[in-house]
Protein backbone atom coordinates (compact mmCIF):
# COMPACT_ATOMS: atom_id res chain seq x y z
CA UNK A 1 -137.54 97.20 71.51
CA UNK A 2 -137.11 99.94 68.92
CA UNK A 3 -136.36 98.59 65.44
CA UNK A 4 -132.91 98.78 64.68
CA UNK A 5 -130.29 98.15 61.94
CA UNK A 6 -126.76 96.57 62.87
CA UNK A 7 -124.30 97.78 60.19
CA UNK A 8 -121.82 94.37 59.55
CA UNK A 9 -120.83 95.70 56.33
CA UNK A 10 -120.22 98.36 54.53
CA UNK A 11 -118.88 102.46 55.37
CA UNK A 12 -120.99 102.21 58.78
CA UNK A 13 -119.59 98.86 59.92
CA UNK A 14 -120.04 98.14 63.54
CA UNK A 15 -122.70 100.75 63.96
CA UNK A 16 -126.32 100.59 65.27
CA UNK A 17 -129.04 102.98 63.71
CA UNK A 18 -132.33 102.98 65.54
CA UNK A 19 -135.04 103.21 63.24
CA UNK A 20 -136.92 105.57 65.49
CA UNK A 21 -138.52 107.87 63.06
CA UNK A 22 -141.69 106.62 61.01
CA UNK A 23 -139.69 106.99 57.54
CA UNK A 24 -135.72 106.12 57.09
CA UNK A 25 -134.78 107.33 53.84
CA UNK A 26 -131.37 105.93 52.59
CA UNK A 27 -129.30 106.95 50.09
CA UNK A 28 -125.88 109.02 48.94
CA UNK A 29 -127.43 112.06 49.64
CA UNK A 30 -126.57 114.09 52.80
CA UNK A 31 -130.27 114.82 53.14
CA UNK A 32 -130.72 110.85 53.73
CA UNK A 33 -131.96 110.73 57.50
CA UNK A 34 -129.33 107.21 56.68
CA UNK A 35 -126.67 108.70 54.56
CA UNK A 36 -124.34 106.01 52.71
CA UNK A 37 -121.14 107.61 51.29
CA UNK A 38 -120.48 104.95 48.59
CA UNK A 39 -120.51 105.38 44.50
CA UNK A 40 -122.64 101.51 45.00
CA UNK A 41 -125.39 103.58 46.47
CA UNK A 42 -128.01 105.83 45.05
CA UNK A 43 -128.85 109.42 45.97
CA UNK A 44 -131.96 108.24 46.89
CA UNK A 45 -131.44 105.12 47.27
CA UNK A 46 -134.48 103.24 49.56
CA UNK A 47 -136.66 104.20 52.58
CA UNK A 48 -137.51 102.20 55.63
CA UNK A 49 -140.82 102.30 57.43
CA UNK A 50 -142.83 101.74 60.29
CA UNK A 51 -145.68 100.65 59.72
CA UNK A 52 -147.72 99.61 63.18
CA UNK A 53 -145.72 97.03 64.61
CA UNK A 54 -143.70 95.96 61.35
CA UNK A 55 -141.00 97.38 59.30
CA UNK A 56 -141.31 97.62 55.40
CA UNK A 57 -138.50 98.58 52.98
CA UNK A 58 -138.96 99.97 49.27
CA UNK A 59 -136.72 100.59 47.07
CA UNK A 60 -136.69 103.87 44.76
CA UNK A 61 -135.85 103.09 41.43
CA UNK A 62 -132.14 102.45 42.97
CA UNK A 63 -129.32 101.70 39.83
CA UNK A 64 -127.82 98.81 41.94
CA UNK A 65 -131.05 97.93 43.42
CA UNK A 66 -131.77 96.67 47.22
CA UNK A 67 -131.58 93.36 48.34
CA UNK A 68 -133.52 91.03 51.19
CA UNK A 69 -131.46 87.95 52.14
CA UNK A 70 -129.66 87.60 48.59
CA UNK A 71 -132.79 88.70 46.62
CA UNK A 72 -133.82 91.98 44.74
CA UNK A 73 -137.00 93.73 46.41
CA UNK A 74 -139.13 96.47 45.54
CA UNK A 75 -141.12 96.42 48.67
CA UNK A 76 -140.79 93.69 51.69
CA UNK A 77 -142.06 93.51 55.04
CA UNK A 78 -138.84 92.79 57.29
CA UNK A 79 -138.11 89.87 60.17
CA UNK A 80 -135.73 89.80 62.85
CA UNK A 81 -132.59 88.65 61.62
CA UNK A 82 -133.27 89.39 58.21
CA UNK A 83 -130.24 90.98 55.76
CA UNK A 84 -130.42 94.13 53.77
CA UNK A 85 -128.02 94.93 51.02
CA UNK A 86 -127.45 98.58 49.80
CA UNK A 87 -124.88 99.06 47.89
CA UNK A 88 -121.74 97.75 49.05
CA UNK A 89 -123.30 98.20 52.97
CA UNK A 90 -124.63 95.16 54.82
CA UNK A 91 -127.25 95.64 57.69
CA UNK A 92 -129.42 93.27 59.79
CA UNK A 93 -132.52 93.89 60.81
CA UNK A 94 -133.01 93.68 64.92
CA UNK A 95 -136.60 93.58 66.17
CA UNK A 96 -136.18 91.36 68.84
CA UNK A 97 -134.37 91.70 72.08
CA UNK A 98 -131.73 89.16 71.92
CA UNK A 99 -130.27 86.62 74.73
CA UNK A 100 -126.99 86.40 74.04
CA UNK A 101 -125.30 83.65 76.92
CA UNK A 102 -121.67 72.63 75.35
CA UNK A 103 -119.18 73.23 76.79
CA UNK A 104 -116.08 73.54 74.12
CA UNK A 105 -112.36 72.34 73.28
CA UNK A 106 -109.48 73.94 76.17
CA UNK A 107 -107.76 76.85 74.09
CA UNK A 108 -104.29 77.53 75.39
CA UNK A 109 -102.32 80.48 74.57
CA UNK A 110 -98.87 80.24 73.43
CA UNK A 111 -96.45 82.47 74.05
CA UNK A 112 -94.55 82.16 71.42
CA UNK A 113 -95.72 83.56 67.65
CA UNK A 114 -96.50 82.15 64.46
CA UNK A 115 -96.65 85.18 62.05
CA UNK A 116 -94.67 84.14 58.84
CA UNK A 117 -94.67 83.44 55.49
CA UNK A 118 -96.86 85.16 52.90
CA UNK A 119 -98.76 87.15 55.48
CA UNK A 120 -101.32 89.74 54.48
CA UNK A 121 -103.06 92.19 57.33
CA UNK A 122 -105.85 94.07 56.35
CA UNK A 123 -107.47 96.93 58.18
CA UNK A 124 -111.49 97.52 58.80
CA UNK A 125 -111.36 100.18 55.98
CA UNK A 126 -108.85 98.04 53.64
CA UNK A 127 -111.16 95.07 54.50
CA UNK A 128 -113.81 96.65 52.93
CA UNK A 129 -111.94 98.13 49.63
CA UNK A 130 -110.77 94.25 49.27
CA UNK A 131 -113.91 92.27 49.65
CA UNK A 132 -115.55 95.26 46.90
CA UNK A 133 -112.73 94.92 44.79
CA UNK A 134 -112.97 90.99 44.18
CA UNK A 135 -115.53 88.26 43.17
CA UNK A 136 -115.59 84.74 44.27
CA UNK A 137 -117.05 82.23 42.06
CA UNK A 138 -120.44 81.95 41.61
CA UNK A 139 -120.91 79.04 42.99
CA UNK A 140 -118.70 79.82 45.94
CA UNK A 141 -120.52 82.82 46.87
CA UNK A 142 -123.93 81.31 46.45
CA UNK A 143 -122.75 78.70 49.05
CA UNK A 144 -120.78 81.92 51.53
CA UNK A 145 -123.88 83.67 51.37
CA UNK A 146 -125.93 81.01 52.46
CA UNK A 147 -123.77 80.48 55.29
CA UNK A 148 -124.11 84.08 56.44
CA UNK A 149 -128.22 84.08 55.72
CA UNK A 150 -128.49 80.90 58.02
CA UNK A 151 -126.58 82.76 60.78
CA UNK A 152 -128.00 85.99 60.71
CA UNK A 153 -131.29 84.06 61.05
CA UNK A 154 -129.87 81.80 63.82
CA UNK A 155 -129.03 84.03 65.95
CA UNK A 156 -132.56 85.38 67.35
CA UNK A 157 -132.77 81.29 68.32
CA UNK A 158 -129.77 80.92 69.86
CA UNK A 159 -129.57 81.15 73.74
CA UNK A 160 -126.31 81.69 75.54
CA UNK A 161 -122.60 82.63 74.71
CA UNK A 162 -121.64 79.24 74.61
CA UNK A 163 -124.20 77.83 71.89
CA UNK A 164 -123.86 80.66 69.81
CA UNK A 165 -119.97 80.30 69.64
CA UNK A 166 -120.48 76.61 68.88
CA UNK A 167 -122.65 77.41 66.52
CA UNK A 168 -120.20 80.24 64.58
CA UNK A 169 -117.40 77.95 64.10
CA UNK A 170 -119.47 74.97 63.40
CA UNK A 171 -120.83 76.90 60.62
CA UNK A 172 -117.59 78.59 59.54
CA UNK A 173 -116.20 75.17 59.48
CA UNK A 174 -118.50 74.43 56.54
CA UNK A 175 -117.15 77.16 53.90
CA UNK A 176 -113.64 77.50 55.37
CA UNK A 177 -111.04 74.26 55.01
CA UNK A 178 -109.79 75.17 58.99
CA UNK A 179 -109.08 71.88 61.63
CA UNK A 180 -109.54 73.94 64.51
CA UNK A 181 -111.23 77.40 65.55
CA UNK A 182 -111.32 79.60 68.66
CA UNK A 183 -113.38 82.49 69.47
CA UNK A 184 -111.49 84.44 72.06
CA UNK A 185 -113.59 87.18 74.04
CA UNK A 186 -112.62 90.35 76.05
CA UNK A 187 -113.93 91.82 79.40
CA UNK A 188 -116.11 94.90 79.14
CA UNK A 189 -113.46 97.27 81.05
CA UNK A 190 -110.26 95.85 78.85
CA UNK A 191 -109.22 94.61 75.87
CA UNK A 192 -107.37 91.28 77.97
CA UNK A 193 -108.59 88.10 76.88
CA UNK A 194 -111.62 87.23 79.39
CA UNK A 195 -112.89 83.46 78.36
CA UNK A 196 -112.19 81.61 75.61
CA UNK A 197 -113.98 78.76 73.31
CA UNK A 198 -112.00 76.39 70.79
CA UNK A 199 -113.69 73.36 68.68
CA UNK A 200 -111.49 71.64 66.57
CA UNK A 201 -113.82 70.01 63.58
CA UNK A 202 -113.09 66.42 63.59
CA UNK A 203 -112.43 65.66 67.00
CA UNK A 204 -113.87 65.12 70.37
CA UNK A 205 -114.56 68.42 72.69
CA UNK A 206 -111.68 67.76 75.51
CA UNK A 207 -108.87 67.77 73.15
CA UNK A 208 -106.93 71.11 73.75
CA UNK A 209 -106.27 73.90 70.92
CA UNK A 210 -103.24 75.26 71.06
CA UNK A 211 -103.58 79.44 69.71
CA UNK A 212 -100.73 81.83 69.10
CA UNK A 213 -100.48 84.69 71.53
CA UNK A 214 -98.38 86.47 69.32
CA UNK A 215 -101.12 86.73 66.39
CA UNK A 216 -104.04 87.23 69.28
CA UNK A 217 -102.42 89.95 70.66
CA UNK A 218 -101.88 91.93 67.04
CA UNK A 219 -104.82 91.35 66.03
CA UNK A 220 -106.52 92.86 69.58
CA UNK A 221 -103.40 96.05 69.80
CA UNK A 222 -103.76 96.93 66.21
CA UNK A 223 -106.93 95.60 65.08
CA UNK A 224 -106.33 94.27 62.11
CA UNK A 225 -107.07 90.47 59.90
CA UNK A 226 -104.24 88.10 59.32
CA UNK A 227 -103.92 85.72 56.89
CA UNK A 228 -100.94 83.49 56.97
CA UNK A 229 -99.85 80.50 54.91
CA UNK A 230 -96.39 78.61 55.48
CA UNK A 231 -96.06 80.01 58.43
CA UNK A 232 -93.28 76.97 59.35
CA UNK A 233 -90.94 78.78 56.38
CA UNK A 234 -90.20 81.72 58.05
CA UNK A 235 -86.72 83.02 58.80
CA UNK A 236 -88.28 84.59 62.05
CA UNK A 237 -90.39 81.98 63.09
CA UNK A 238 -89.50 78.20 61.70
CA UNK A 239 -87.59 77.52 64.69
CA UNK A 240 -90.45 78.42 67.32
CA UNK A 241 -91.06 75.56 69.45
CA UNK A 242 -95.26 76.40 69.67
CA UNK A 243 -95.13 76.49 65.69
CA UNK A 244 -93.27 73.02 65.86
CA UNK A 245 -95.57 71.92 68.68
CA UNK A 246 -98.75 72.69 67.18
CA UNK A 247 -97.44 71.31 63.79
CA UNK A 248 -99.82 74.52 62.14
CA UNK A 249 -99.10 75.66 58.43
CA UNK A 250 -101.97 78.25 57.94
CA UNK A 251 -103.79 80.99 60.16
CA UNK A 252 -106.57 83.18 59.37
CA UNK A 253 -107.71 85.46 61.92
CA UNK A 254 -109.80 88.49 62.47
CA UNK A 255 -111.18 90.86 64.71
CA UNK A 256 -114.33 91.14 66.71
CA UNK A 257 -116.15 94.37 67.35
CA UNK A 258 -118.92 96.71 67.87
CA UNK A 259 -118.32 100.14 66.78
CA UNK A 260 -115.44 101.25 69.12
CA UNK A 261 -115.61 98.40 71.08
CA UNK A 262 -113.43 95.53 70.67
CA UNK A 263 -114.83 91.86 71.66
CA UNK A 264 -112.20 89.57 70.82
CA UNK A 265 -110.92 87.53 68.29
CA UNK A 266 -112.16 84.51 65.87
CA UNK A 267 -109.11 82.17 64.71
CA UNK A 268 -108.79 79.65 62.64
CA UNK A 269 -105.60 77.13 61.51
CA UNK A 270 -104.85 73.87 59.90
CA UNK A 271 -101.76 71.81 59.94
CA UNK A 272 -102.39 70.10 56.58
CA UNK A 273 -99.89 71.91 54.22
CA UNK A 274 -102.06 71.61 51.23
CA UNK A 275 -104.79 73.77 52.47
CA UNK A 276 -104.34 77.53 51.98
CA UNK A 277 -106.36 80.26 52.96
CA UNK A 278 -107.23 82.77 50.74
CA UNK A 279 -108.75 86.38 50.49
CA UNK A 280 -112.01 84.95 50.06
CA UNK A 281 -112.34 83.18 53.42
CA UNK A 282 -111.02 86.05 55.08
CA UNK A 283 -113.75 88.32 53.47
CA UNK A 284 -116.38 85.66 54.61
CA UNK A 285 -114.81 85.69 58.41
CA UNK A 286 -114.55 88.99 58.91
CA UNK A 287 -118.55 89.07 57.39
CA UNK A 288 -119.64 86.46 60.25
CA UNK A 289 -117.42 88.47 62.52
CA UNK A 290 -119.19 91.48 61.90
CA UNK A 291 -122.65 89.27 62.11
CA UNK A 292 -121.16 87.86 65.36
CA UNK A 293 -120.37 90.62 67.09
CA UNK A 294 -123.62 91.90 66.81
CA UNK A 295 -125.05 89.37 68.88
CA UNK A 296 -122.17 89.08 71.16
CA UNK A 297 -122.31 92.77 72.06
């Protein structure tokens, strides 16, 4: 296949740039064959080349400098599945055509909602202003980012839907304090949930996971991330019997997609009422949703 970048971050998010030409240069500039519109990136910021049947990328003397899974480059030869930072713009390389196709936890749908409590929705575009406008702790970060390294790697190895969704919330479960997770998928001609796959993290894989319509179906209409803590202390919501049921006191949940199309859903909740989610795992989820979705698509 041609060489390609997969945007999963950044002002190009969900977008896929063949690498067609024997020199990509990137940069602010407008005369950038990849043009990033970003005050993070330089005017001339890096170039991208072919170079037989490998890729190589050099950076120009950039101010922020250009980065290879988490580490500052002049010049490196790129793999499949490898991460580029420019700027504030994530890409991963794609040089390999990709099988995306255990059997997981029932997910049922609940009618009823569970949106309460201190609630924040975030946008694609607001998403990004957030995530640039905050800093986890170091040590935090060190440990997100190697979370997203090992899946971006992972997922040239992975074979079928299935294993790859077991594998995404098996690793989310690492770096974000959820009980259960679902990754709920579309069909190609609507944006109706098609299939779904739940795990919950310390049980066994026929226990079912119970997942609020109400939340789904926002985040699918309107495309936008949810975070939610105390969702049982709302005026609207408290007396739902599904929040009762399913005994949940946090959400998180975000959008999956590919450019213009959207693929479905990842969502995540916990009953214990000391856990909260915060900005920072919903920065990281919507980064392995955008890492996701590229393989899903």
């Amino acid at each position: 296949m041609e060489p390609k970048l997969a945007a999963v971050a950044g002002p190009r998010q969900g977008t896929v740039i063949s690498l067609d030409a024997a020199r990509t240069h990137v940069g602010r500039d407008a005369t950038n064959e990849l043009c990033l519109q970003s005050m993070w990136v330089s005017r001339r910021h890096c170039v991208i080349e072919r170079r037989g049947a490998g890729v190589t990328i050099t950076d120009l003397g950039s101010h922020n400098g250009t980065f290879v899974n988490g580490v500052p480059v002049k010049e490196r030869a790129l793999m499949h599945g490898d991460q580029v930072r420019i700027g504030d713009s994530i890409f991963l390389i794609l040089l390999l055509e990709n099988d995306p196709v255990s059997a997981g936890t029932p997910v049922e749908l609940k009618e009823q909602g569970m949106v309460a409590g201190a609630t924040i929705e975030l946008s694609r575009s607001a998403s990004s202003r957030a995530s640039a406008a905050s800093t986890p702790p170091a040590g935090r970060a060190e440990r997100d980012l190697s979370v997203l390294l090992r899946i971006s790697t992972a997922i040239s190895s992975i074979q079928g839907v299935e294993a790859l969704e077991r594998a995404l919330l098996e690793s989310i479960f690492e770096v974000v304090p959820a009980e259960r997770g679902a990754l709920l998928l579309t069909g190609r001609e609507s944006d109706e949930v098609a299939s779904t796959f739940g795990l919950e993290k310390d049980a066994g894989p026929n226990r079912g996971i119970k997942v609020s319509r109400t939340i789904v179906l926002r985040v699918l209409r309107e495309r936008v991330s949810i975070l939610c803590n105390d969702v049982r202390d709302s005026d609207d919501f408290g007396a739902s019997q599904s929040l009762l049921g399913a005994d949940v006191h946090s959400v998180l949940a975000v959008p999956l997609s590919f450019g213009a199309r959207l693929l479905g859903v990842v969502y995540l909740d916990t009953s214990r009422p000391k856990v909260r989610f915060d900005e920072g795992h919903l920065e990281l989820l919507t980064a392995v949703a955008g890492i996701a979705s590229v393989a899903l698509e």
